[in-house]
C-alpha atoms as a PDB file:
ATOM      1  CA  UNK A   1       0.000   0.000   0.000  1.00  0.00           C
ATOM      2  CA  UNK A   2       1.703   3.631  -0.898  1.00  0.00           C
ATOM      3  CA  UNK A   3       1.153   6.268   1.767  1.00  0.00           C
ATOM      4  CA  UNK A   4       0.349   9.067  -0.063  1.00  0.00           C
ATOM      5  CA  UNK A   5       1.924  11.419   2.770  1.00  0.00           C
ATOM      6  CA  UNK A   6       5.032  10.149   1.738  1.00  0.00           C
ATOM      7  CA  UNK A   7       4.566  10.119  -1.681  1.00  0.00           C
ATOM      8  CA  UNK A   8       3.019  13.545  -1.858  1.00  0.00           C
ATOM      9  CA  UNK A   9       5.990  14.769   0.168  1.00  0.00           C
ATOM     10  CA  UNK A  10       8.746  12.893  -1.811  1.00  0.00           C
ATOM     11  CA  UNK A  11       7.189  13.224  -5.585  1.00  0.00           C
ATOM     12  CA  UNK A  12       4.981  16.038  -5.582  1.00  0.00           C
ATOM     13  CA  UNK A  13       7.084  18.734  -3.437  1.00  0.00           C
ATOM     14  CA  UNK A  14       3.858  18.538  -0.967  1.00  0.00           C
ATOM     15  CA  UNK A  15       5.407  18.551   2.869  1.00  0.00           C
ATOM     16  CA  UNK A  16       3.050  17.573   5.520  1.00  0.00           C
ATOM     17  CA  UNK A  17       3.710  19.936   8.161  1.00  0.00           C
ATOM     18  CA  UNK A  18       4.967  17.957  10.825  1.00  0.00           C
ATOM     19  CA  UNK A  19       7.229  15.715   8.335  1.00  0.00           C
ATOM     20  CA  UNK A  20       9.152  18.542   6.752  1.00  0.00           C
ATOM     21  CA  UNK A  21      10.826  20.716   8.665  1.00  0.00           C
ATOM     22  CA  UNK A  22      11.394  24.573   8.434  1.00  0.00           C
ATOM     23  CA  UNK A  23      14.143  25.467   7.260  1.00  0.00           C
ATOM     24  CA  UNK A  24      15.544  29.569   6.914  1.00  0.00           C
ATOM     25  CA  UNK A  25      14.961  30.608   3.535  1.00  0.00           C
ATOM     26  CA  UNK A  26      12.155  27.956   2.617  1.00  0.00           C
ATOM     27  CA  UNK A  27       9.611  29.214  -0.103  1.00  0.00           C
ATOM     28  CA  UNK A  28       6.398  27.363  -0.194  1.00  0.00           C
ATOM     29  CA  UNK A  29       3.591  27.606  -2.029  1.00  0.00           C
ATOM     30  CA  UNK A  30       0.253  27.033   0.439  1.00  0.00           C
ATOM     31  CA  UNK A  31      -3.235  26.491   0.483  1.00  0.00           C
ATOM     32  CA  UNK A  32      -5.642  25.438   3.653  1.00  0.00           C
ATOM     33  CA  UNK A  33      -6.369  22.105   5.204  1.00  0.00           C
ATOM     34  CA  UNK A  34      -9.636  21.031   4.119  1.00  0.00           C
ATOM     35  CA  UNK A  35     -11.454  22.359   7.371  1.00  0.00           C
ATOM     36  CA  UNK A  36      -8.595  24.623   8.846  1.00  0.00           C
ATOM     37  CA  UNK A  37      -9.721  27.468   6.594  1.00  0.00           C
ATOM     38  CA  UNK A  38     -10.045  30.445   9.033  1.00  0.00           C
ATOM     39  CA  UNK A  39     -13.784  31.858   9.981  1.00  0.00           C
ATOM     40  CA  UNK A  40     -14.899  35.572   9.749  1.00  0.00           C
ATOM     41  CA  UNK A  41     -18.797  35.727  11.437  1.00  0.00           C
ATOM     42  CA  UNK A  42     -19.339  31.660  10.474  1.00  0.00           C
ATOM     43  CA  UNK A  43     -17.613  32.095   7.244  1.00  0.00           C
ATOM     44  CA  UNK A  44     -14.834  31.017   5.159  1.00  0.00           C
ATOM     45  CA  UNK A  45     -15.287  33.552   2.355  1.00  0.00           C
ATOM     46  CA  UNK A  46     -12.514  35.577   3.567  1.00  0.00           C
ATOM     47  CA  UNK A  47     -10.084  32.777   4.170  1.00  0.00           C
ATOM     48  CA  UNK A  48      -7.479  33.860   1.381  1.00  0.00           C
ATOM     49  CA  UNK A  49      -7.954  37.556   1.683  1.00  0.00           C
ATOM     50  CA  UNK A  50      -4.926  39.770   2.273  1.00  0.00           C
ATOM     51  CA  UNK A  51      -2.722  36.422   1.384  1.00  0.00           C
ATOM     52  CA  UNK A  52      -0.631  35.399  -1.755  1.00  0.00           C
ATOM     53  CA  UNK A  53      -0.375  31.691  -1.076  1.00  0.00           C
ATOM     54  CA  UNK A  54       3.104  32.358  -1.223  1.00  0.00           C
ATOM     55  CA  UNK A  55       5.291  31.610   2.216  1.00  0.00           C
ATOM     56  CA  UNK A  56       9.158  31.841   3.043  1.00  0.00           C
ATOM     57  CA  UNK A  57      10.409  31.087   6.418  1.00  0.00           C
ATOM     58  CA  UNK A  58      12.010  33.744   8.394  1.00  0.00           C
ATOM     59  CA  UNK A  59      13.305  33.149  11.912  1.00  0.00           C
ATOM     60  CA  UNK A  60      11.706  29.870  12.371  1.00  0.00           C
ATOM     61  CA  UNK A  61       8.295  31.074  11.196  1.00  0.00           C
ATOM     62  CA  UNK A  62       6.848  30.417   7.927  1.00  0.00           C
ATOM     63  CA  UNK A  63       5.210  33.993   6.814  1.00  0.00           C
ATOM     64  CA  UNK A  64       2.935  34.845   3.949  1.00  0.00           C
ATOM     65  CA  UNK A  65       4.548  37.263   1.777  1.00  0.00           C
ATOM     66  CA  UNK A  66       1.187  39.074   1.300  1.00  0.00           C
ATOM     67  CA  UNK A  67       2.822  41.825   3.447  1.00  0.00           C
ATOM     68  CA  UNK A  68       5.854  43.024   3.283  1.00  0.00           C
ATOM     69  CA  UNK A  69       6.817  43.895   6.515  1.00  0.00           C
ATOM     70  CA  UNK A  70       6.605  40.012   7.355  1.00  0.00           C
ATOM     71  CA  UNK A  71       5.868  40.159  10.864  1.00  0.00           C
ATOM     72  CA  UNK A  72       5.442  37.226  13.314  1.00  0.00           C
ATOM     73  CA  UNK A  73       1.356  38.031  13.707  1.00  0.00           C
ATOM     74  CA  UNK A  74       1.455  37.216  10.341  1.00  0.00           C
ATOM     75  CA  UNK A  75       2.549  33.389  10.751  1.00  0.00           C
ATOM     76  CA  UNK A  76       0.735  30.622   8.952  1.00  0.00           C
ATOM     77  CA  UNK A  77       0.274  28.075  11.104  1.00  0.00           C
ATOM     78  CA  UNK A  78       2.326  24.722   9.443  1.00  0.00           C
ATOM     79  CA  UNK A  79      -0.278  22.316  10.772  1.00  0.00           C
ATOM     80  CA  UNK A  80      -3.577  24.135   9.167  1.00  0.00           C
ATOM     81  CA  UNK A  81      -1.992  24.360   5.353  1.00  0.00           C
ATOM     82  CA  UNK A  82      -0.775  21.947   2.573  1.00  0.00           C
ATOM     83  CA  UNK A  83       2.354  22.940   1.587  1.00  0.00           C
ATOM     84  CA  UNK A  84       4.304  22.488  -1.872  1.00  0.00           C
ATOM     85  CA  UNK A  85       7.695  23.018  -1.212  1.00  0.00           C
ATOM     86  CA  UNK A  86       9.642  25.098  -3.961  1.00  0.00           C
ATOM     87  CA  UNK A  87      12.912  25.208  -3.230  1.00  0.00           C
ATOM     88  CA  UNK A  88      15.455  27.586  -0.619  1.00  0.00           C
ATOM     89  CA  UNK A  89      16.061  31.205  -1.460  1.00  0.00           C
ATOM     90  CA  UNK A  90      19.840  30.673  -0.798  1.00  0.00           C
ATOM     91  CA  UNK A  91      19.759  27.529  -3.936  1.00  0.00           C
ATOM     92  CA  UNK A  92      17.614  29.324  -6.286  1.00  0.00           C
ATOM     93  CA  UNK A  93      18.660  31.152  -8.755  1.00  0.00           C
ATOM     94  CA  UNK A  94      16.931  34.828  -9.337  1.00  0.00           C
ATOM     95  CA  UNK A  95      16.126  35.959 -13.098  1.00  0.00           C
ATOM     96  CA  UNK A  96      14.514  38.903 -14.423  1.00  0.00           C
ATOM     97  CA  UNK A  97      11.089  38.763 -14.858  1.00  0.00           C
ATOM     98  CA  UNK A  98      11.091  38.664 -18.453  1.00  0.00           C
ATOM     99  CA  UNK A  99      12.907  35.591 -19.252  1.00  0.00           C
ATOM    100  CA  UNK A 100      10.400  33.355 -17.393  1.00  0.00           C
ATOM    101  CA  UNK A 101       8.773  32.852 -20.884  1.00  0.00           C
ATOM    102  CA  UNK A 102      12.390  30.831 -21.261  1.00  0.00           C
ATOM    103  CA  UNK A 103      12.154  28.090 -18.837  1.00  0.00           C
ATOM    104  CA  UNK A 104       9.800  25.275 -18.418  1.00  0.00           C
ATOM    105  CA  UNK A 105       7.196  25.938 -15.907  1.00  0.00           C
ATOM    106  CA  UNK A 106       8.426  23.494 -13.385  1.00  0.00           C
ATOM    107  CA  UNK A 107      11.383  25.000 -13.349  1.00  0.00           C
ATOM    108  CA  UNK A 108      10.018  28.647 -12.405  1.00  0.00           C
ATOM    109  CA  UNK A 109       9.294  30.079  -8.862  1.00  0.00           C
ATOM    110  CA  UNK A 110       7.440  32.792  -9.124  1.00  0.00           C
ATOM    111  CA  UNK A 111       7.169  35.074  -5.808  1.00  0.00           C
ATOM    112  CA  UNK A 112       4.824  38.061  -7.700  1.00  0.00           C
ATOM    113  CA  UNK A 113       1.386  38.751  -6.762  1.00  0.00           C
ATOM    114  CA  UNK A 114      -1.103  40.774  -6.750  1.00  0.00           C
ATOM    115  CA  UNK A 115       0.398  43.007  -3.922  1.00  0.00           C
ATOM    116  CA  UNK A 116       3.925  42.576  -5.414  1.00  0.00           C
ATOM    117  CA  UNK A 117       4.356  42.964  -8.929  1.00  0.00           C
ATOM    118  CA  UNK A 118       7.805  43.179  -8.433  1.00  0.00           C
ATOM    119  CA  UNK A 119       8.350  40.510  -6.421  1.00  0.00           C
ATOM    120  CA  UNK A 120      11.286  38.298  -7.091  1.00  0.00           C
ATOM    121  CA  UNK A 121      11.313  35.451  -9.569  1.00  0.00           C
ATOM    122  CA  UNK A 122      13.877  32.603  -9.272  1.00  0.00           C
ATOM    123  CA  UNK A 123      14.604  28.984 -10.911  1.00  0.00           C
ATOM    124  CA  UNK A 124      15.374  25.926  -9.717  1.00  0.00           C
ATOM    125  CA  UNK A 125      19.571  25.526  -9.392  1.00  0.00           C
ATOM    126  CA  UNK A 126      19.301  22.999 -12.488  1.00  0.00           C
ATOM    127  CA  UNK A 127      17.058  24.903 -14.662  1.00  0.00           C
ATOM    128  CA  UNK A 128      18.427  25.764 -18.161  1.00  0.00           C
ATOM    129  CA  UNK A 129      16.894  27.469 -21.142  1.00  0.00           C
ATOM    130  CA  UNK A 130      14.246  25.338 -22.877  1.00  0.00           C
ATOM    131  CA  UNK A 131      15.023  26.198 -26.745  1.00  0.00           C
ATOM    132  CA  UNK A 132      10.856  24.273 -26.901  1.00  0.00           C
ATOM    133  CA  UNK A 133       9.976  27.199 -24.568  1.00  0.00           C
ATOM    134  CA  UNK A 134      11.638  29.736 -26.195  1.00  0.00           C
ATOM    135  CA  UNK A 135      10.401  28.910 -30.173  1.00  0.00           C
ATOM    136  CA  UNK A 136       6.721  29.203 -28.187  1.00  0.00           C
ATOM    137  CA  UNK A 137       7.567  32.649 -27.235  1.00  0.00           C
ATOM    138  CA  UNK A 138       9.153  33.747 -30.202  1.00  0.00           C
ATOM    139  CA  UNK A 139       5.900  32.102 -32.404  1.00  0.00           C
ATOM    140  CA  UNK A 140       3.170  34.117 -29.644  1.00  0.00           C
ATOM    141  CA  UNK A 141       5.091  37.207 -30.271  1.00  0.00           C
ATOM    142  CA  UNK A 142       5.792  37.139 -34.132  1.00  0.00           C
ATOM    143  CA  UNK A 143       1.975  36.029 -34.530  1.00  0.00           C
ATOM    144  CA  UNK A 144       1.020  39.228 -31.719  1.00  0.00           C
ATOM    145  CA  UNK A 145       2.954  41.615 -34.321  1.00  0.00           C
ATOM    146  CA  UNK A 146       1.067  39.937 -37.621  1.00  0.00           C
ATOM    147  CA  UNK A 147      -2.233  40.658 -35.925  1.00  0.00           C
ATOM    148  CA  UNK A 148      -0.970  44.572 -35.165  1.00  0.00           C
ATOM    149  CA  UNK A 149       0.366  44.898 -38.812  1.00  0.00           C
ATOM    150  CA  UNK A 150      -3.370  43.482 -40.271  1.00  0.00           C
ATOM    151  CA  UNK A 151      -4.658  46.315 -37.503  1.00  0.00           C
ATOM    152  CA  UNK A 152      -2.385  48.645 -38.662  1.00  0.00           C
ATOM    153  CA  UNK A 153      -3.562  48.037 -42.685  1.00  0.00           C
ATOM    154  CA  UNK A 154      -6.958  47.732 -42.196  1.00  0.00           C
ATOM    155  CA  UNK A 155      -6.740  51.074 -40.188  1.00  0.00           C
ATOM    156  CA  UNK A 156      -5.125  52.647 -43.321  1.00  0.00           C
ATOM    157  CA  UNK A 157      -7.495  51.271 -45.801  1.00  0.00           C
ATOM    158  CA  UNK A 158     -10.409  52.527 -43.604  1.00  0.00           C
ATOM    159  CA  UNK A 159      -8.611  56.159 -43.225  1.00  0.00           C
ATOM    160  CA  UNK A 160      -8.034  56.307 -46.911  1.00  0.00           C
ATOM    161  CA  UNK A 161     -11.369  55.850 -47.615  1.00  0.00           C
ATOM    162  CA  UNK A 162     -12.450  58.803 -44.632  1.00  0.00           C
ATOM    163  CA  UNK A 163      -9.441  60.857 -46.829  1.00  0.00           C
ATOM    164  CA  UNK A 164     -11.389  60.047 -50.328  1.00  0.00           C
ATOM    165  CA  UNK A 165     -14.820  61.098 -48.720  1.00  0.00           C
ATOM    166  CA  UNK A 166     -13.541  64.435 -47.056  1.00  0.00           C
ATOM    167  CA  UNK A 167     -12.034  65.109 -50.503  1.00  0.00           C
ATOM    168  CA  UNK A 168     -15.254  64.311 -52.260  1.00  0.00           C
ATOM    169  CA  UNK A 169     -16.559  67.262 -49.913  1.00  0.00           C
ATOM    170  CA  UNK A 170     -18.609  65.071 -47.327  1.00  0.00           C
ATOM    171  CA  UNK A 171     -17.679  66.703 -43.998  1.00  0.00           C
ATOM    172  CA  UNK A 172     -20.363  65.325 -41.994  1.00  0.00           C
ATOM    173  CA  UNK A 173     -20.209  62.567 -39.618  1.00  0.00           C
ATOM    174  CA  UNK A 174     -17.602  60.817 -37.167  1.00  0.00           C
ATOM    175  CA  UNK A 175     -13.553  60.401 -38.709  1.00  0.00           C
ATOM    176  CA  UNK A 176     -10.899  58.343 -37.379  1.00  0.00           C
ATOM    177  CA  UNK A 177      -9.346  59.286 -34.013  1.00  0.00           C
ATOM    178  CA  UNK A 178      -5.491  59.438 -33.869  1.00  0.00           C
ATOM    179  CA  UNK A 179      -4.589  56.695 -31.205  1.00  0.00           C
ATOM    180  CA  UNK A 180      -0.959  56.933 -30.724  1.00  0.00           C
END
């Protein structure tokens, strides 16, 4: 029989909290227990408010990074969460933002959200460019520009014609806008 603690913890990245210990510099991705959710007035709506999911351990303490001044009253509590382990700080390697389209997903820890945009954004020590990831980008962004050049021409064609009908002395009605 597999016991899927172990086998979350050892395959999937996904610690049970009293099997993994916390180490300084641990970034985790979490989500609650099944039950352990926190209750505002006999509710769970709120549960994930004011939290990114997102957890490093400072001083012993594993702290959402939802906040940046990371104090301890803002400790998740290891025993109410699931945790997916992503890898240490001081092992990761830090890239700029804009070559995550480079890397496999796996590979990627990404510390943004929505109340850090500018969060930090690392790999995993192994990770190398993936030349399958890359053509991907390169193909999204050379079809993004084709769709912006048949934009750009139909806009030309349509303020040609607005050109020929001013010309023809028809003044009335609505012309193109300048949108640059």
């Amino acid at each position: 029989m597999i016991d899927m603690v172990d086998f979350a913890h050892k395959v999937c990245g996904i610690a049970a909290a009293e099997e993994a210990p916390l180490k300084e510099g641990d970034i985790y991705f979490w989500r609650w227990r099944e039950g352990a959710e926190p209750r505002l007035h006999g509710s769970s709506q709120y549960s994930y408010w004011c939290k990114s999911c997102k957890a490093i351990v400072r001083k012993g303490l594993l702290l959402d990074t939802y906040w940046t001044d990371m104090s301890s009253d803002r400790a998740i509590d290891p025993a109410r969460v699931v945790l997916e382990y992503k890898g240490n700080e001081a092992t990761l390697r830090k890239i700029p933002e804009w070559d995550i389209p480079y890397y496999e997903p796996d590979d990627v820890v990404d510390m943004r959200h929505a109340n850090d945009a500018r969060g930090p954004v690392y790999v995993k020590p192994e990770a190398k460019r993936s030349a399958a990831r890359i053509l991907e980008h390169l193909r999204y962004v050379r079809e993004r520009n084709e769709s912006k050049i048949s934009w750009a021409q139909s806009s030309i064609q349509r303020i040609d014609e607005e050109i020929a009908r001013v010309e023809g002395g028809d003044t009335d009605g609505y012309f193109s806008n300048p949108v640059d």
